[in-house]
C-alpha atoms as a PDB file:
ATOM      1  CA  UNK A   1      23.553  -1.921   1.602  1.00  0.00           C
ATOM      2  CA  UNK A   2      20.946   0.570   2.936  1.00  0.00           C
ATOM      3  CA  UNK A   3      17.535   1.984   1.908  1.00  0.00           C
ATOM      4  CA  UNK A   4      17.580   4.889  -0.540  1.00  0.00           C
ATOM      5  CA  UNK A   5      15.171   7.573   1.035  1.00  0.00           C
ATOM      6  CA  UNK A   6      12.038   8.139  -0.418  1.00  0.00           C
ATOM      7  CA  UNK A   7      12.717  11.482  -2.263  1.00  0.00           C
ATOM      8  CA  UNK A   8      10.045  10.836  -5.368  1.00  0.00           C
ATOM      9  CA  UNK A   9       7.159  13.299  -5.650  1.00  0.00           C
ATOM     10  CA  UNK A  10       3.767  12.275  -7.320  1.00  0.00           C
ATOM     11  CA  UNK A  11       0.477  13.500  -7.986  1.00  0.00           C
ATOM     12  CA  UNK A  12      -2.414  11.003  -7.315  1.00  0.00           C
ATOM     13  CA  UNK A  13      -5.575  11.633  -9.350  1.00  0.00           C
ATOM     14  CA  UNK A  14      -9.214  10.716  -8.756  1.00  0.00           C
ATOM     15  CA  UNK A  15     -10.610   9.288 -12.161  1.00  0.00           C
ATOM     16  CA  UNK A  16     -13.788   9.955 -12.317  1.00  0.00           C
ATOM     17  CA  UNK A  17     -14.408  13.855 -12.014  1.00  0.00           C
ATOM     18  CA  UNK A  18     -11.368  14.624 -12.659  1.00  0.00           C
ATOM     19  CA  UNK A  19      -9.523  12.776 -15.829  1.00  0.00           C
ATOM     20  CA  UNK A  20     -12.685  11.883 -17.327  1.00  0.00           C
ATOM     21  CA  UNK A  21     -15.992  13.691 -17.044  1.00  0.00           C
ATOM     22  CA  UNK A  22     -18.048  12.205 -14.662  1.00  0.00           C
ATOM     23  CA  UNK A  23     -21.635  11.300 -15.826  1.00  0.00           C
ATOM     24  CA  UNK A  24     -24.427  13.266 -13.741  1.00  0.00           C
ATOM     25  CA  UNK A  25     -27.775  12.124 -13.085  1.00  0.00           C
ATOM     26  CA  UNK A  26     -29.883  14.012 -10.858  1.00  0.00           C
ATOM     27  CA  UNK A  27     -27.230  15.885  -9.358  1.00  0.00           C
ATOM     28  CA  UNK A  28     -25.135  12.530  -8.578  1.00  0.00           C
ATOM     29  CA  UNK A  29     -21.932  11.363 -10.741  1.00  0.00           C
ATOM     30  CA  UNK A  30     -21.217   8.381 -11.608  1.00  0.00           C
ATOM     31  CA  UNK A  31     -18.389   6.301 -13.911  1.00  0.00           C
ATOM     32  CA  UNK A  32     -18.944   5.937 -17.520  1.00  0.00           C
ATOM     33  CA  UNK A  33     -20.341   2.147 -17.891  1.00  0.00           C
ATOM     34  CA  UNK A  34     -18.176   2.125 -21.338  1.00  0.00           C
ATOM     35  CA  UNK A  35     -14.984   2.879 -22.868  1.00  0.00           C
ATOM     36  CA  UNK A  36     -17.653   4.853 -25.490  1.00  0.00           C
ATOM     37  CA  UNK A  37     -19.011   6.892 -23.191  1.00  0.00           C
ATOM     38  CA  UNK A  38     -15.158   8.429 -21.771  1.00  0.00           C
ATOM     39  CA  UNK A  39     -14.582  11.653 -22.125  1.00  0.00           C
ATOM     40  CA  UNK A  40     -11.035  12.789 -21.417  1.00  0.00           C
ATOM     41  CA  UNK A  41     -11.776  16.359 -20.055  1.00  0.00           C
ATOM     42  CA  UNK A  42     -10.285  19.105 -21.690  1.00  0.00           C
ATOM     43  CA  UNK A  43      -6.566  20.494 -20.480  1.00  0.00           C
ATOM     44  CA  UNK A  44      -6.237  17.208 -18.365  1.00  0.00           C
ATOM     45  CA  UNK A  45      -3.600  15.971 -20.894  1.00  0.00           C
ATOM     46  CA  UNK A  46      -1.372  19.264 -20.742  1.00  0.00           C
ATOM     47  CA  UNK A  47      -1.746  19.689 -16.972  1.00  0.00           C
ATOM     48  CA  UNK A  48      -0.567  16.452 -16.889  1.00  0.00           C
ATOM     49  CA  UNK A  49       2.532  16.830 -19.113  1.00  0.00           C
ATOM     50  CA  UNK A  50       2.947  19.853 -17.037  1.00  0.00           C
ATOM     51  CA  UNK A  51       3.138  18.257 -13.779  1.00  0.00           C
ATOM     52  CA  UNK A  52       5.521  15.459 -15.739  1.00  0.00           C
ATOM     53  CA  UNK A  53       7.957  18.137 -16.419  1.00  0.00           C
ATOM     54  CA  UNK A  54       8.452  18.610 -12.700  1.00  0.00           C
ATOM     55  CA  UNK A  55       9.396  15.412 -12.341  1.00  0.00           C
ATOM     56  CA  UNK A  56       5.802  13.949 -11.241  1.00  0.00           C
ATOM     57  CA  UNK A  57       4.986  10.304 -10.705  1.00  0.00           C
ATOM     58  CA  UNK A  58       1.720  11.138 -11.885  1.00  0.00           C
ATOM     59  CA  UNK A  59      -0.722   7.665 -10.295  1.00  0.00           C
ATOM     60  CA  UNK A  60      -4.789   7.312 -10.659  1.00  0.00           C
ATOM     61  CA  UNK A  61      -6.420   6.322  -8.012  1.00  0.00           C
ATOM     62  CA  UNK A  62      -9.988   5.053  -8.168  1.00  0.00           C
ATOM     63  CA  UNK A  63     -12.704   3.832  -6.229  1.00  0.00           C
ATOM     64  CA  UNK A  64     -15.452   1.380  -8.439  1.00  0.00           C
ATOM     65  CA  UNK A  65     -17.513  -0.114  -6.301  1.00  0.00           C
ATOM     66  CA  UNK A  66     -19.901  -1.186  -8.775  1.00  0.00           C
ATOM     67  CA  UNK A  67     -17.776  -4.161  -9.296  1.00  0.00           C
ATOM     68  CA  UNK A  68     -18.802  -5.033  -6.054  1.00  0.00           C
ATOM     69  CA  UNK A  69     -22.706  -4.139  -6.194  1.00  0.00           C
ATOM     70  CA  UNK A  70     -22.635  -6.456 -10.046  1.00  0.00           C
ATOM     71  CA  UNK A  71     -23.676  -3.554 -12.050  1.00  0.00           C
ATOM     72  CA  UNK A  72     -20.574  -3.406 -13.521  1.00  0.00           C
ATOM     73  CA  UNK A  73     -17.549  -6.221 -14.595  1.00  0.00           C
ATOM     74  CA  UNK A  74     -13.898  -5.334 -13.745  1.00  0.00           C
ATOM     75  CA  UNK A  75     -12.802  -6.061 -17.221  1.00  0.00           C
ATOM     76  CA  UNK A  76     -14.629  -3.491 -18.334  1.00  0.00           C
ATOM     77  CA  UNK A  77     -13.019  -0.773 -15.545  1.00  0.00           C
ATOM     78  CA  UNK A  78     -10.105  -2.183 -16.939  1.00  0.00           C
ATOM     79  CA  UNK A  79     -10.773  -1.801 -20.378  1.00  0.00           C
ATOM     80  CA  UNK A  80     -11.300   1.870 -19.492  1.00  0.00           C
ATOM     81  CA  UNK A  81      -8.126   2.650 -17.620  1.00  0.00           C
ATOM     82  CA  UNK A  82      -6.359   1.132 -20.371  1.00  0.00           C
ATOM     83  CA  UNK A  83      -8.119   3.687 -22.704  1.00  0.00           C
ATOM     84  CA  UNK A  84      -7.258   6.581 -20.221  1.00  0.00           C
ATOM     85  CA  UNK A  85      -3.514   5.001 -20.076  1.00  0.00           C
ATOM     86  CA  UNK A  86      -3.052   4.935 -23.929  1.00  0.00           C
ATOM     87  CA  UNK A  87      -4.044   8.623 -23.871  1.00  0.00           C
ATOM     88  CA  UNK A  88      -2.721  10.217 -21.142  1.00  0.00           C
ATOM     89  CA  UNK A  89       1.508  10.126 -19.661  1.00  0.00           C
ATOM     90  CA  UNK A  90      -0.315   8.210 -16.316  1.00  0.00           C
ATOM     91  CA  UNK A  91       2.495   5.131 -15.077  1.00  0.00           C
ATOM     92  CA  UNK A  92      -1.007   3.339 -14.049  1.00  0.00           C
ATOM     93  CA  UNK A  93      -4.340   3.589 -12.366  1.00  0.00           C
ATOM     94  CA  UNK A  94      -4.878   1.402  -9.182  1.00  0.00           C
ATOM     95  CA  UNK A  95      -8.294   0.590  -8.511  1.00  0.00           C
ATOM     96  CA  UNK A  96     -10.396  -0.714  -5.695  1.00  0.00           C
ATOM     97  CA  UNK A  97     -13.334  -2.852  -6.636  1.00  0.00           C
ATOM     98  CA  UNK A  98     -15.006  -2.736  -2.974  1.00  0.00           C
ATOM     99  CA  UNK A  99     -17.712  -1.463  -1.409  1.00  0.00           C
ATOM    100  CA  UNK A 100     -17.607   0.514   1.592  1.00  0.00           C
ATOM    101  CA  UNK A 101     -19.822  -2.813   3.401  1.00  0.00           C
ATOM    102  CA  UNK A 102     -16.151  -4.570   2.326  1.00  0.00           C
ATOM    103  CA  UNK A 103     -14.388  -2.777   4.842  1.00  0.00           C
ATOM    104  CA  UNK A 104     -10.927  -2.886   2.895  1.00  0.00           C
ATOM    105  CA  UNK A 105      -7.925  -0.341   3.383  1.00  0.00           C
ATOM    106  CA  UNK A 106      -8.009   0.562  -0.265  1.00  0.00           C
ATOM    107  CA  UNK A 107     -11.595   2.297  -0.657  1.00  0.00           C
ATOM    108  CA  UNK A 108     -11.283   5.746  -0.507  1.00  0.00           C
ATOM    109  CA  UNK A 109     -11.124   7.874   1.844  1.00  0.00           C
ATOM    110  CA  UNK A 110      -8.680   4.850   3.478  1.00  0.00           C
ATOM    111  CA  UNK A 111      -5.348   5.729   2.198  1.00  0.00           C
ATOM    112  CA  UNK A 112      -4.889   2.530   0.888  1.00  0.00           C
ATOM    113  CA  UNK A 113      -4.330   3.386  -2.931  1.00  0.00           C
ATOM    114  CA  UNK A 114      -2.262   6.159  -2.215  1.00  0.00           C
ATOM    115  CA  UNK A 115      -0.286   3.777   0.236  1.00  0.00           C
ATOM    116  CA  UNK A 116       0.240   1.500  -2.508  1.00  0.00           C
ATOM    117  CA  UNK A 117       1.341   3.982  -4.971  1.00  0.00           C
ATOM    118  CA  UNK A 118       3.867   5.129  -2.409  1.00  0.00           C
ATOM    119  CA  UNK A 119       4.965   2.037  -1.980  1.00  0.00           C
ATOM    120  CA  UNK A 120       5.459   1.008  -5.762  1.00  0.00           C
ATOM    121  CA  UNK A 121       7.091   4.249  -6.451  1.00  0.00           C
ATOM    122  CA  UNK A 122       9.490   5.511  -3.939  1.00  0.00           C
ATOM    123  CA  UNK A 123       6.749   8.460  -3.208  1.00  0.00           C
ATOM    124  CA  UNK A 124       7.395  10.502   0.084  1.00  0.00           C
ATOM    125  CA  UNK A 125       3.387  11.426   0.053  1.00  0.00           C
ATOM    126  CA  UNK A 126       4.341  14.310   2.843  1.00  0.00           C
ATOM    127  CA  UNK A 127       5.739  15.724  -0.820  1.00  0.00           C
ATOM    128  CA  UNK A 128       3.095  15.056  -2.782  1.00  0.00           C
ATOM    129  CA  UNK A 129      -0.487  16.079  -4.053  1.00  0.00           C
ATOM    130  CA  UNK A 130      -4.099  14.205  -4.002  1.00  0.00           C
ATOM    131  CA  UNK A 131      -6.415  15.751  -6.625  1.00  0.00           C
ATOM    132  CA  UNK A 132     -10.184  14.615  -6.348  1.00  0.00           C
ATOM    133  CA  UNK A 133     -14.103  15.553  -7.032  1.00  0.00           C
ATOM    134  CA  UNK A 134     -14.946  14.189  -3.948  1.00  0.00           C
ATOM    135  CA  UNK A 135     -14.421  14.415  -0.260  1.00  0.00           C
ATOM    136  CA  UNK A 136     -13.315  11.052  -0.428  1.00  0.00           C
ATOM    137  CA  UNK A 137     -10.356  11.709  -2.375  1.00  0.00           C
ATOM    138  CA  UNK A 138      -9.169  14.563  -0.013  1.00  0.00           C
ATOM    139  CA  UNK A 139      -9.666  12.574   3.048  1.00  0.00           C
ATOM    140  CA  UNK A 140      -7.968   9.991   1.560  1.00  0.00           C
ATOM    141  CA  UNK A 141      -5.349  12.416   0.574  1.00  0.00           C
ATOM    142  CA  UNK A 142      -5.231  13.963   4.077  1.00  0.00           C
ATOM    143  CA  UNK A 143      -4.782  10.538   5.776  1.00  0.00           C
ATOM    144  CA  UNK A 144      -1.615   9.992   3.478  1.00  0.00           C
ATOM    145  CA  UNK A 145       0.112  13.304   4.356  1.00  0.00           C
ATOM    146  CA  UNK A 146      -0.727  14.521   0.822  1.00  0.00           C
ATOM    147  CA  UNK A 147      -1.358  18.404  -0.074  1.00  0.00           C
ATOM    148  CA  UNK A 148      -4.568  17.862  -1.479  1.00  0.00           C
ATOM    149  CA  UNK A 149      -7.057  19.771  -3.947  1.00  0.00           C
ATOM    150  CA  UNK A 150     -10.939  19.502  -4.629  1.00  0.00           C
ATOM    151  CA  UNK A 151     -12.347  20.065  -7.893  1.00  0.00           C
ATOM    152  CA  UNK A 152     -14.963  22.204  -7.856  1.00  0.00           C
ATOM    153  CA  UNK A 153     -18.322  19.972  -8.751  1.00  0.00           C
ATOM    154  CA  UNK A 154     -21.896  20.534  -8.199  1.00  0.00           C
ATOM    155  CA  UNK A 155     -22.230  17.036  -6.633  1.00  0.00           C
ATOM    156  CA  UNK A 156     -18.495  16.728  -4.378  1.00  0.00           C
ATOM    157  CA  UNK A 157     -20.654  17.221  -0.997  1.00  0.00           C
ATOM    158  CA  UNK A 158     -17.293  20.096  -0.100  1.00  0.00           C
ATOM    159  CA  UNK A 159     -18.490  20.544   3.249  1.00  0.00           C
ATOM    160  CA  UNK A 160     -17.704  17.259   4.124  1.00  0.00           C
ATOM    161  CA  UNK A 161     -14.144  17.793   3.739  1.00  0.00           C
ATOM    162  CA  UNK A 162     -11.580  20.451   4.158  1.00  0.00           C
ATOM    163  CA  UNK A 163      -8.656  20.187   0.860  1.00  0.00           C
ATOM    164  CA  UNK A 164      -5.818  22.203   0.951  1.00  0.00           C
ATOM    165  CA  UNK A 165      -7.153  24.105  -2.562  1.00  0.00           C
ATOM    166  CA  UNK A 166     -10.368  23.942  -3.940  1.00  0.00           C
ATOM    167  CA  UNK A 167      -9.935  24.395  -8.241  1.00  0.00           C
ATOM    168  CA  UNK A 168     -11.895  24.300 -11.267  1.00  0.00           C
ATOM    169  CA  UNK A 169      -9.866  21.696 -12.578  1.00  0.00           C
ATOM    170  CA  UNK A 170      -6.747  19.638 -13.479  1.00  0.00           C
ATOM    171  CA  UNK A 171      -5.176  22.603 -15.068  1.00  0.00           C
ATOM    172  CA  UNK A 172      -5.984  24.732 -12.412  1.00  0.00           C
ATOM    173  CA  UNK A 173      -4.279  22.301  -9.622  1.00  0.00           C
ATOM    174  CA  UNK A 174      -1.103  22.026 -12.146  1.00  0.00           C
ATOM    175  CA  UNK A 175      -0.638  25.513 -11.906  1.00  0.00           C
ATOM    176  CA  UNK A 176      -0.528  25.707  -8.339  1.00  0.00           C
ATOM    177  CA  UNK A 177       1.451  22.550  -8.031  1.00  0.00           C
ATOM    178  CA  UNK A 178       3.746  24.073 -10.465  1.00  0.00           C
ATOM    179  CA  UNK A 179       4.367  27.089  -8.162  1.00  0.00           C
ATOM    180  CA  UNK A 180       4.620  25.541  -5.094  1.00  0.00           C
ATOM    181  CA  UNK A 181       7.410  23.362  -6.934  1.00  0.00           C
ATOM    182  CA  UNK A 182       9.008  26.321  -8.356  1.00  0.00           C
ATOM    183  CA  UNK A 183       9.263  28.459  -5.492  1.00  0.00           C
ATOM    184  CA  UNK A 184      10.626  25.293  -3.024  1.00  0.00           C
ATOM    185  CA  UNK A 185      13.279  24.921  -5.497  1.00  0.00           C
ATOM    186  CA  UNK A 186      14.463  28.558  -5.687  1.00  0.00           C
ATOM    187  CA  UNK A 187      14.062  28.642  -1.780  1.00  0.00           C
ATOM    188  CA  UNK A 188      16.549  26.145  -1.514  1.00  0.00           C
END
């Protein structure tokens, strides 16, 4: 009995930034503390049904590293994916609770997440997208093999990193996704 080949194609999201509005403070974003202070940003939720027409594994992927530094308990990161989950068509959002002194494979821009997401389902990432807010995101994309995009944020520090598409948003990535899917499709 052999190996099926990896043929699944997914889109791996940064939280923070990009599902949910990041929280600003003097030109620095940061995680809401609360499931009250979430904000699902607007479109995300039809860009994502978009990209789950096209047969997306769509996967969060999130660094929250104040877990680590004790300003911040995992149950309530949890309690906050699980709000984002209930909301939006995501299969799950993996998480690393590090901080970059931890030195683990999993805090972006390590690949680890996306590594795991691969692993738990069947994605080739070579086919798939990374869409952050911050360079960490695309170089984590990058290191997977992932086509990645940058949302466009006063605070993503862009010239540290060089993403495939830099765009205003979710929606804005789902519509390039969507043609890029599209168009490989009617090539073939």
């Amino acid at each position: 009995m052999g190996i099926d080949p990896v043929t699944r194609r997914g889109v791996l999201l940064d939280r923070d930034g990009v599902l949910n509005r990041a929280l600003v403070r003097e030109g620095k974003p940061y995680p809401p503390a609360t499931v009250a202070e979430v904000e699902v940003l607007p479109g995300v939720a039809d860009a994502l049904r978009e990209l789950q027409t096209l047969g997306m594994v769509l996967v969060g992927v999130t660094n929250q590293p104040d877990v680590a530094r004790g300003t911040q308990t995992r149950g309530r990161i949890e309690a906050i994916n699980r709000f984002l989950l209930d909301r939006l068509p995501l299969q799950e959002i993996l998480v690393c609770f590090h901080d970059d002194a931890d030195g683990c494979e999993c805090r972006k821009p390590r690949p680890g997440l996306l590594l795991r997401a691969a692993e738990g389902y069947g994605l080739d990432l070579a086919r798939s997208f990374m869409v952050g807010d911050r360079w960490s995101d695309i170089e984590a994309g990058r290191a997977a093999g992932c086509v990645t995009f940058l949302v466009s944020a006063s605070y993503n520090e862009a010239h540290r990193c060089r993403p495939d598409f830099v765009v205003s948003g979710l929606g804005d990535a789902a519509r390039h996704i969507s043609r890029r899917v599209r168009q490989e499709s009617s090539d073939r």
